[in-house]
Every structure is written in C-alpha cells, then in structure tokens.
PDB file of N, CA and C in Angstrom:
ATOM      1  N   UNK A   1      36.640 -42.382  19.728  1.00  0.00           N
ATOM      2  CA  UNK A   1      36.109 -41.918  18.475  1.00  0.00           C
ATOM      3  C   UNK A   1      35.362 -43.064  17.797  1.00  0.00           C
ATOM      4  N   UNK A   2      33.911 -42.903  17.666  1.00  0.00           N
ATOM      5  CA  UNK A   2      33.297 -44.089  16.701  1.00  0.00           C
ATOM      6  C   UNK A   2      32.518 -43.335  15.857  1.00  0.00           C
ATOM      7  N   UNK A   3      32.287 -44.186  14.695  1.00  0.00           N
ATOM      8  CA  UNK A   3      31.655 -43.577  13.415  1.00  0.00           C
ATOM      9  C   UNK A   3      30.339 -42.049  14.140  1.00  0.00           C
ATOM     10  N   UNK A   4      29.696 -42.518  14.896  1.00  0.00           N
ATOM     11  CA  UNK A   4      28.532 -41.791  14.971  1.00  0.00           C
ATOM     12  C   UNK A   4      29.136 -40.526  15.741  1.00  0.00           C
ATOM     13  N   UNK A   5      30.355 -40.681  16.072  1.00  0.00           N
ATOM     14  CA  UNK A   5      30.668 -38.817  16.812  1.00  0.00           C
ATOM     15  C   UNK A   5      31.363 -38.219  15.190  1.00  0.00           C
ATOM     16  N   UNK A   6      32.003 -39.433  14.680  1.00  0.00           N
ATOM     17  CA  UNK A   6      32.548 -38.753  13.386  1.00  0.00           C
ATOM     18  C   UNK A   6      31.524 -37.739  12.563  1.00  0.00           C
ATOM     19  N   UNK A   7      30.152 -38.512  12.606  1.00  0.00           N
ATOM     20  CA  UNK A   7      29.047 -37.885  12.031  1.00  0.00           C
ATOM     21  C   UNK A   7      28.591 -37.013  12.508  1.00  0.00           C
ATOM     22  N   UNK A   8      28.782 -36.794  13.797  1.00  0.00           N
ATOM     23  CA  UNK A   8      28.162 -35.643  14.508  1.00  0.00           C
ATOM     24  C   UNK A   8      29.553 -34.567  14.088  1.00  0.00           C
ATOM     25  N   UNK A   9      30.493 -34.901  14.203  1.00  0.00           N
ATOM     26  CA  UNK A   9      31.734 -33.673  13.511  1.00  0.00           C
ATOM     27  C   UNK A   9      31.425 -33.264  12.232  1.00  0.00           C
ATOM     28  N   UNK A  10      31.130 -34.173  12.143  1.00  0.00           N
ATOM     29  CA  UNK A  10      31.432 -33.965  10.391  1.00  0.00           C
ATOM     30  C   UNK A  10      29.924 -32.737   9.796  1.00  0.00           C
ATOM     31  N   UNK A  11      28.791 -33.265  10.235  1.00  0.00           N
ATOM     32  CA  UNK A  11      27.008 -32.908   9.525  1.00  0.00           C
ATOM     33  C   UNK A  11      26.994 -31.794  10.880  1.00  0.00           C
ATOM     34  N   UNK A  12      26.840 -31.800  11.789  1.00  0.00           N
ATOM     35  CA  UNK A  12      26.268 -30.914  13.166  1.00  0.00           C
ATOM     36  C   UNK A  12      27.546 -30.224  13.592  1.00  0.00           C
ATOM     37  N   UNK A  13      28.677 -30.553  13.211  1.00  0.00           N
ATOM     38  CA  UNK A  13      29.692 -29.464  13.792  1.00  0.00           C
ATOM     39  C   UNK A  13      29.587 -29.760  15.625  1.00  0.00           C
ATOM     40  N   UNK A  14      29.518 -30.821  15.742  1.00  0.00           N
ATOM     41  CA  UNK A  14      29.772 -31.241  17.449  1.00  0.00           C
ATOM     42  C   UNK A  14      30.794 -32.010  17.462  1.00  0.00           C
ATOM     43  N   UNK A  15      31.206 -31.952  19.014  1.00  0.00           N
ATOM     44  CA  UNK A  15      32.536 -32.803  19.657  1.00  0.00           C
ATOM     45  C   UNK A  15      31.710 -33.578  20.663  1.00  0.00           C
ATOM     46  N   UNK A  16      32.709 -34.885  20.963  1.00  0.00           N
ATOM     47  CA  UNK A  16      32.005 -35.639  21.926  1.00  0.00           C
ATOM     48  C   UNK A  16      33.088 -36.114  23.050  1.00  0.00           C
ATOM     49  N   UNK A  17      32.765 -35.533  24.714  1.00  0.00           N
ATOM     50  CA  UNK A  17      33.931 -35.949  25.477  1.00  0.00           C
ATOM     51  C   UNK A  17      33.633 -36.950  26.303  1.00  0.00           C
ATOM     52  N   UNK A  18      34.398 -37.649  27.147  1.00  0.00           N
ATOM     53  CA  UNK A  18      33.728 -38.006  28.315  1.00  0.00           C
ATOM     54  C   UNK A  18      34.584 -37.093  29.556  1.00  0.00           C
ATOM     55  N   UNK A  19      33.799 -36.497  30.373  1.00  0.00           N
ATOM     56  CA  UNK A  19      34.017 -35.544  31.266  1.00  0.00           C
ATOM     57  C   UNK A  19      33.638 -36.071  32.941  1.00  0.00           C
ATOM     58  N   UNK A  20      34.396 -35.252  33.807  1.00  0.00           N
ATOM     59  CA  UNK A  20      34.332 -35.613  35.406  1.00  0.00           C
ATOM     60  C   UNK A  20      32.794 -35.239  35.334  1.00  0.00           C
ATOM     61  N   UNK A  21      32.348 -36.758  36.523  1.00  0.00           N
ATOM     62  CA  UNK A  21      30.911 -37.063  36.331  1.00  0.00           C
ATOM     63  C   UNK A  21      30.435 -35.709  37.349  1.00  0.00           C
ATOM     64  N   UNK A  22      31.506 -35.082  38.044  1.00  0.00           N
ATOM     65  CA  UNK A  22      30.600 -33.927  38.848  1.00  0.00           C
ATOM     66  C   UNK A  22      30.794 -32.553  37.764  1.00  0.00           C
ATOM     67  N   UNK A  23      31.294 -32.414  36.670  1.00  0.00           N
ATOM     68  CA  UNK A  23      31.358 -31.602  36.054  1.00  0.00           C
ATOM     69  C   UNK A  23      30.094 -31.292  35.518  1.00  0.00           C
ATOM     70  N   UNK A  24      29.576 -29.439  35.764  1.00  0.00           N
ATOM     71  CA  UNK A  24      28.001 -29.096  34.831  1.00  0.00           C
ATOM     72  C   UNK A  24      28.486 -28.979  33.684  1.00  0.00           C
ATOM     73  N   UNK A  25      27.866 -28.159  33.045  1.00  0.00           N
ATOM     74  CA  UNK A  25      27.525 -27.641  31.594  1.00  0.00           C
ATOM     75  C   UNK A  25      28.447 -26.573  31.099  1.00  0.00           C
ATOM     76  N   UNK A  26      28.280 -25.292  32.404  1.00  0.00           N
ATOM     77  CA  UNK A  26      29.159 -24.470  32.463  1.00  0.00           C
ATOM     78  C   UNK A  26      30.995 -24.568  32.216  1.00  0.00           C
ATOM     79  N   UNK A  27      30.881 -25.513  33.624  1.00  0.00           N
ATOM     80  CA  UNK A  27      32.201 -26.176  33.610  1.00  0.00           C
ATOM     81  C   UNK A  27      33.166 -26.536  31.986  1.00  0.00           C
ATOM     82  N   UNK A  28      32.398 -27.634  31.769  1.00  0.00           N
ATOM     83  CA  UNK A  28      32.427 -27.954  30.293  1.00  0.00           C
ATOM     84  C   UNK A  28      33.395 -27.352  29.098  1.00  0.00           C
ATOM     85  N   UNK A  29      32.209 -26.376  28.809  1.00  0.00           N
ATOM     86  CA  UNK A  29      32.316 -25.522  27.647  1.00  0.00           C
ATOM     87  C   UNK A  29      33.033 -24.607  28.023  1.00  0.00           C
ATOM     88  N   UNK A  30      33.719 -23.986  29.657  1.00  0.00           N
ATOM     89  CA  UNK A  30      34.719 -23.148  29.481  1.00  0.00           C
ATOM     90  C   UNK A  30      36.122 -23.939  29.474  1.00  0.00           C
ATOM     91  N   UNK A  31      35.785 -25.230  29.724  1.00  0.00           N
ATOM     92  CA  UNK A  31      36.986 -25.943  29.441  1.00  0.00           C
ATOM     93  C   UNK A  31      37.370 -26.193  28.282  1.00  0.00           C
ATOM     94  N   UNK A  32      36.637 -26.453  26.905  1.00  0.00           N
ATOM     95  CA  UNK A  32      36.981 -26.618  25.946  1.00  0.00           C
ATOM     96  C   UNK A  32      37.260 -25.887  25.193  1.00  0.00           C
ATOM     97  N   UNK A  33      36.383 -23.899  25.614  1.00  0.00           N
ATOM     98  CA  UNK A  33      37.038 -23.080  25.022  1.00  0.00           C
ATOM     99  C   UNK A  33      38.394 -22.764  25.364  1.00  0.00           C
ATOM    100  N   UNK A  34      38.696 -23.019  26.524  1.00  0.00           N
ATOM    101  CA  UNK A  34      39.998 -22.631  26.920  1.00  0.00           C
ATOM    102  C   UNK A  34      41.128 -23.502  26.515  1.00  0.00           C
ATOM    103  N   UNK A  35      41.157 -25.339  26.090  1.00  0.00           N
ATOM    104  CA  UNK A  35      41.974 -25.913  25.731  1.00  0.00           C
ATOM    105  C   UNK A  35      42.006 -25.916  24.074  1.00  0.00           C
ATOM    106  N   UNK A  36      41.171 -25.431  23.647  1.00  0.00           N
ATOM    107  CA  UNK A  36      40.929 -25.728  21.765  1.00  0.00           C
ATOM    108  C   UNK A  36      40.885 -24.323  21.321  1.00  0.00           C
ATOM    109  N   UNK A  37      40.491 -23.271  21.898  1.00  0.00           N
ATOM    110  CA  UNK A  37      40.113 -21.821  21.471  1.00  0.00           C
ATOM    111  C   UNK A  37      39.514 -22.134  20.384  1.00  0.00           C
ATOM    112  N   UNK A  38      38.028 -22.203  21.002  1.00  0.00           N
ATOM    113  CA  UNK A  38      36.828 -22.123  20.057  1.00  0.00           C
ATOM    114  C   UNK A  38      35.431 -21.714  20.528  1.00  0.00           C
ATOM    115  N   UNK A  39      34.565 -21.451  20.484  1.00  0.00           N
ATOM    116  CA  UNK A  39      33.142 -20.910  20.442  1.00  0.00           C
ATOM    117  C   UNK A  39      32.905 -22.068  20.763  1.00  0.00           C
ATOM    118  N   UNK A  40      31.737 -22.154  22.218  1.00  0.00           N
ATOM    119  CA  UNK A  40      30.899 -23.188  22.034  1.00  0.00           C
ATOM    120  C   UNK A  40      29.677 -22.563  22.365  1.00  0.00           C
ATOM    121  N   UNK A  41      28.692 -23.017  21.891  1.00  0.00           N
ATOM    122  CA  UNK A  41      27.581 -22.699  21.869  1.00  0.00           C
ATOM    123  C   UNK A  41      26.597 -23.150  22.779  1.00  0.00           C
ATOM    124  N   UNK A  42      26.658 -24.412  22.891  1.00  0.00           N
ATOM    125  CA  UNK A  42      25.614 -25.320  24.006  1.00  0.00           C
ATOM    126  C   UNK A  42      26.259 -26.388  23.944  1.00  0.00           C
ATOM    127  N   UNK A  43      26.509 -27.055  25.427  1.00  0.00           N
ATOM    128  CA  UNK A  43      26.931 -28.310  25.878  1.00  0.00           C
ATOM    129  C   UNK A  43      25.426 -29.434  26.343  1.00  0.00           C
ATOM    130  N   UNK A  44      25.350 -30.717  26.009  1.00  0.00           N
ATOM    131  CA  UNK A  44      23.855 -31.251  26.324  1.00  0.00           C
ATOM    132  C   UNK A  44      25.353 -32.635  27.407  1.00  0.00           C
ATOM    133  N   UNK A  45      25.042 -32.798  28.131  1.00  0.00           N
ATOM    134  CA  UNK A  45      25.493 -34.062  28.943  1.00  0.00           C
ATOM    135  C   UNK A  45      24.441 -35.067  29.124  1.00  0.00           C
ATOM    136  N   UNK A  46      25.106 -35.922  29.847  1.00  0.00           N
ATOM    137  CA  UNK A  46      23.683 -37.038  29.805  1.00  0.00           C
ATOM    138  C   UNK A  46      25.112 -38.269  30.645  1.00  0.00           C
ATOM    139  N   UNK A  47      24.654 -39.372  31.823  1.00  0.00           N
ATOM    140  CA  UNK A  47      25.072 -40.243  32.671  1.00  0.00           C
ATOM    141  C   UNK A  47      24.798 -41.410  32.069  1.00  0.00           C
ATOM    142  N   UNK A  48      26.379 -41.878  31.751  1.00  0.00           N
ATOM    143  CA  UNK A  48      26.121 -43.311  30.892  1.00  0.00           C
ATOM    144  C   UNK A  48      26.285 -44.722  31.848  1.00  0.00           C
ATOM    145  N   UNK A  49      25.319 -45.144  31.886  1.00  0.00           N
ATOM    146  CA  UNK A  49      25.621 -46.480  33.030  1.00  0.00           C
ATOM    147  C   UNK A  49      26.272 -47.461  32.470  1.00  0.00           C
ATOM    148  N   UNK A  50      27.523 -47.831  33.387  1.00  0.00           N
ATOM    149  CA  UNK A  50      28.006 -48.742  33.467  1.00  0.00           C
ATOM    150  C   UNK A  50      27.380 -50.488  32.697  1.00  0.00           C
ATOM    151  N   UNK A  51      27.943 -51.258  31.865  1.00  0.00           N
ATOM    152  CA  UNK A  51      27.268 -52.293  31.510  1.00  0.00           C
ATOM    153  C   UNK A  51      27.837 -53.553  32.320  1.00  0.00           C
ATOM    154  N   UNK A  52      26.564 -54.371  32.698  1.00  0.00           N
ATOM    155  CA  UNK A  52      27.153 -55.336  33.453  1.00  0.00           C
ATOM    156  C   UNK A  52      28.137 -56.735  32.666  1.00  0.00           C
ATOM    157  N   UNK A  53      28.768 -57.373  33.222  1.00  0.00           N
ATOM    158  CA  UNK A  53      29.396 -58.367  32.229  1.00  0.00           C
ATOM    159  C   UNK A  53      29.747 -59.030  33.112  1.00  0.00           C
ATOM    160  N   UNK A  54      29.907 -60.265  32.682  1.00  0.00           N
ATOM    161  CA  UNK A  54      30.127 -61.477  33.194  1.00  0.00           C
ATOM    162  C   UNK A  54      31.609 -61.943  32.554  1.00  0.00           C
ATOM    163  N   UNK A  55      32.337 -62.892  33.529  1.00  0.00           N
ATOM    164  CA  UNK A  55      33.111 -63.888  33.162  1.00  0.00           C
ATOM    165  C   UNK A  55      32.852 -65.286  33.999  1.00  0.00           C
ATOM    166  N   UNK A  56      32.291 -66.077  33.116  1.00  0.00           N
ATOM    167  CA  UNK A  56      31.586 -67.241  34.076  1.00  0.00           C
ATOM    168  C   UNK A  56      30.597 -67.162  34.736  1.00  0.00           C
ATOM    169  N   UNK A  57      31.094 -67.438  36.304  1.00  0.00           N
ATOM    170  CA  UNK A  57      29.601 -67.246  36.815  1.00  0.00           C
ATOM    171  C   UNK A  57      29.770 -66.253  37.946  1.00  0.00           C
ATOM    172  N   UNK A  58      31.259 -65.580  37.277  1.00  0.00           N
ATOM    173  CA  UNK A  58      31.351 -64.178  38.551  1.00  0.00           C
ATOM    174  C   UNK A  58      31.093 -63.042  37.599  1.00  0.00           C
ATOM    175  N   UNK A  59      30.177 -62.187  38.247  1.00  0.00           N
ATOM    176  CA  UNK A  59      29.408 -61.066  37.510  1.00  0.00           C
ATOM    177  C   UNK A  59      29.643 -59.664  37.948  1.00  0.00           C
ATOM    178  N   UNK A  60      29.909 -58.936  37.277  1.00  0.00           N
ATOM    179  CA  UNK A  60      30.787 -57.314  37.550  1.00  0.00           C
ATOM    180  C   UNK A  60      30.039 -56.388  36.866  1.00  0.00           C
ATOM    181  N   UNK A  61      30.365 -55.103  36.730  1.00  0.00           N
ATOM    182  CA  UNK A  61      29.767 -53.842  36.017  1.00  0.00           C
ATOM    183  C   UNK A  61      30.753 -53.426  35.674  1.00  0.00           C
ATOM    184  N   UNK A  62      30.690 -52.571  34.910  1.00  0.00           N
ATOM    185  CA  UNK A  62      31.788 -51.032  34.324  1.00  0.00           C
ATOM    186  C   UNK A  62      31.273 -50.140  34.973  1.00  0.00           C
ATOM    187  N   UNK A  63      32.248 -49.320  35.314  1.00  0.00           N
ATOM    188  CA  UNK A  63      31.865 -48.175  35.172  1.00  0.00           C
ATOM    189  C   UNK A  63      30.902 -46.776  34.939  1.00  0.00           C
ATOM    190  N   UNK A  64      30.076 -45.981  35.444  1.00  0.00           N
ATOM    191  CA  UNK A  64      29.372 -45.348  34.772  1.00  0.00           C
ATOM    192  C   UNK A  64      30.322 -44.453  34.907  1.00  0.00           C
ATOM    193  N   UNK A  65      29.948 -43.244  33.450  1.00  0.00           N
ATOM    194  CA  UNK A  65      30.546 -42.002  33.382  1.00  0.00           C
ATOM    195  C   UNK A  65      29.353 -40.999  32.824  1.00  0.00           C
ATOM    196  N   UNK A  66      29.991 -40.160  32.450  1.00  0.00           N
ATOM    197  CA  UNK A  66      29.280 -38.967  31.527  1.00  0.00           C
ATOM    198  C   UNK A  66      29.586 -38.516  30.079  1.00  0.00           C
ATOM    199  N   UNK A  67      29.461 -38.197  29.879  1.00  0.00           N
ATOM    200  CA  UNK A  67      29.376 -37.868  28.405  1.00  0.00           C
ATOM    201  C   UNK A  67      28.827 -36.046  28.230  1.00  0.00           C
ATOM    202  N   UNK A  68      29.646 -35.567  27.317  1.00  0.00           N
ATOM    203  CA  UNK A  68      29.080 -34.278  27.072  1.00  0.00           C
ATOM    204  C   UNK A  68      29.189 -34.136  25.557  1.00  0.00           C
ATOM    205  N   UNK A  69      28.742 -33.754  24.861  1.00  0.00           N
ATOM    206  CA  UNK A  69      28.256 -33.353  23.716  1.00  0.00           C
ATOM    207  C   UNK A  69      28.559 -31.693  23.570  1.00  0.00           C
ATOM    208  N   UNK A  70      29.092 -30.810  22.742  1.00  0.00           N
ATOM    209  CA  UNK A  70      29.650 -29.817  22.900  1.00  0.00           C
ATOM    210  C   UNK A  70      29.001 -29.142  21.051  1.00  0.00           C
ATOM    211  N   UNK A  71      28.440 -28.549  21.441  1.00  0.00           N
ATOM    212  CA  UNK A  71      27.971 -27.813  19.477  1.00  0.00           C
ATOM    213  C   UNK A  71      28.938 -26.947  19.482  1.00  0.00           C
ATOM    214  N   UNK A  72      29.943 -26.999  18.535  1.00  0.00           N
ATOM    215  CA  UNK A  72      30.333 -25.099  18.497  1.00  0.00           C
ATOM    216  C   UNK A  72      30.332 -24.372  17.456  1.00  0.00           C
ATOM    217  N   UNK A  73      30.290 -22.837  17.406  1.00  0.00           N
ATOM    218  CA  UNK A  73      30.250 -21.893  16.661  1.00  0.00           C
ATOM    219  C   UNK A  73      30.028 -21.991  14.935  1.00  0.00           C
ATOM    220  N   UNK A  74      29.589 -21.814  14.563  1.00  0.00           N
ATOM    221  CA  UNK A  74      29.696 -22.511  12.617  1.00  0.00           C
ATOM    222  C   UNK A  74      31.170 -21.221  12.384  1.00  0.00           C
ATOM    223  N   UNK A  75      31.617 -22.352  11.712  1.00  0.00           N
ATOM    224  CA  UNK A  75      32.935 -21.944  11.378  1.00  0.00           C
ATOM    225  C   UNK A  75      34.157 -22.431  12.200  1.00  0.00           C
ATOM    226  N   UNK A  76      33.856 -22.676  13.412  1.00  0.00           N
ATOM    227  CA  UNK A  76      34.980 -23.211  14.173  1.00  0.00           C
ATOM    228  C   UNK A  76      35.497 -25.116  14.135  1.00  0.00           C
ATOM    229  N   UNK A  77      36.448 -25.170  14.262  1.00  0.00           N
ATOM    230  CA  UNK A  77      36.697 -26.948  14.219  1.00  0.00           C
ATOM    231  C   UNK A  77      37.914 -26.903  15.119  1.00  0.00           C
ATOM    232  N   UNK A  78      38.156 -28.016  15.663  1.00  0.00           N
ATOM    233  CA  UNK A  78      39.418 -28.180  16.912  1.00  0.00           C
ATOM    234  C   UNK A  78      39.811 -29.318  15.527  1.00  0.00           C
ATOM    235  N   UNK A  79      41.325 -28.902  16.010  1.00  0.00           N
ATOM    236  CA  UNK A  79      42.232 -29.187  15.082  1.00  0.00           C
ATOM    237  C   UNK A  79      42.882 -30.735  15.534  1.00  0.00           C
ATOM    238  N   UNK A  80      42.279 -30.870  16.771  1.00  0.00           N
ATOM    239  CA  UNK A  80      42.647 -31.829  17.462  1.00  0.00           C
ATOM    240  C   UNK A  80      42.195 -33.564  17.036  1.00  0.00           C
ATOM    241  N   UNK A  81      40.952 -33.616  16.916  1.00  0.00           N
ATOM    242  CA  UNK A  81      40.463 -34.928  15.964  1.00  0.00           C
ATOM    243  C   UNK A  81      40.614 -34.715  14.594  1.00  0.00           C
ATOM    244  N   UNK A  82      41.411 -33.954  13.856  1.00  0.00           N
ATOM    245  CA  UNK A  82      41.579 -34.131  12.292  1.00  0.00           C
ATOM    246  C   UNK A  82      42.036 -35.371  12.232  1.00  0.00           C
ATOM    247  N   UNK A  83      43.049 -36.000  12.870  1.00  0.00           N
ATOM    248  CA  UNK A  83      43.909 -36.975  12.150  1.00  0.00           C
ATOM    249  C   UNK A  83      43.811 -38.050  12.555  1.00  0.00           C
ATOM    250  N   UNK A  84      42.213 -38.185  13.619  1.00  0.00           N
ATOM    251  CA  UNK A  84      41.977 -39.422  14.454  1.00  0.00           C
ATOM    252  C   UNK A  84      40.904 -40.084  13.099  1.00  0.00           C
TER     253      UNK A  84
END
C-alpha cells in the first residue's frame, strides 16, 4: 500500500494487486469478485521489471512481476484495505 494506490482508492474507486505474472485480465477480476464480492468493471495490468541493485561490486536484479489495477462498480469498496 503506498500513498498513490491510496489515491487511486480513495478519487477513482480502484484497487491495486500484484498478481501471477501468467494471470490475464479475465482471470483477475473473477478472482477478486469472488474473494471481496464486488463488481469489477475493468482490470488494466501492465509487467513491472525487476530493478537492478548492487552490493559492492556484485550486481543482482529483483524480480519482475505484474501488477493489475482493478476499477470497480461506483458504490462498491472491499472492506479489506479500510484499516491498512
């Protein structure tokens, strides 16, 4: 959770996950209706690359993952990030 998904909850009524990188769109949004029972409307994903980093002069990466972005229904909220 960082300020800018807070903002996207809060003004746009979106959630922000990180999801299995072979997971579509479809996938997604029937997953979240089914764990939150809520309306989603459109899922946008997008492949976040890994950042490289160093310790010294031995040099590594992270990870890449995914990211999905989830709009849902006006009127609906998952009860689940209230208290994060």
């Amino acid at each position: 959770m960082t300020e800018k998904t807070h903002g996207l909850r809060d003004k746009m009524n979106q959630i922000v996950f990180e999801v299995h990188r072979d997971a579509n769109r479809i996938q997604v949004a029937r997953a979240i209706e089914e764990l939150f029972k809520v309306r989603v409307i459109v899922v946008n994903t997008m492949q976040v690359k890994g950042k490289r980093k160093r310790r010294g002069r031995i040099v590594g990466k992270r990870r890449d993952w995914k990211k999905a972005v989830a709009t849902l229904a006006p009127g609906e909220k998952v009860e689940f990030f209230e208290g994060v």
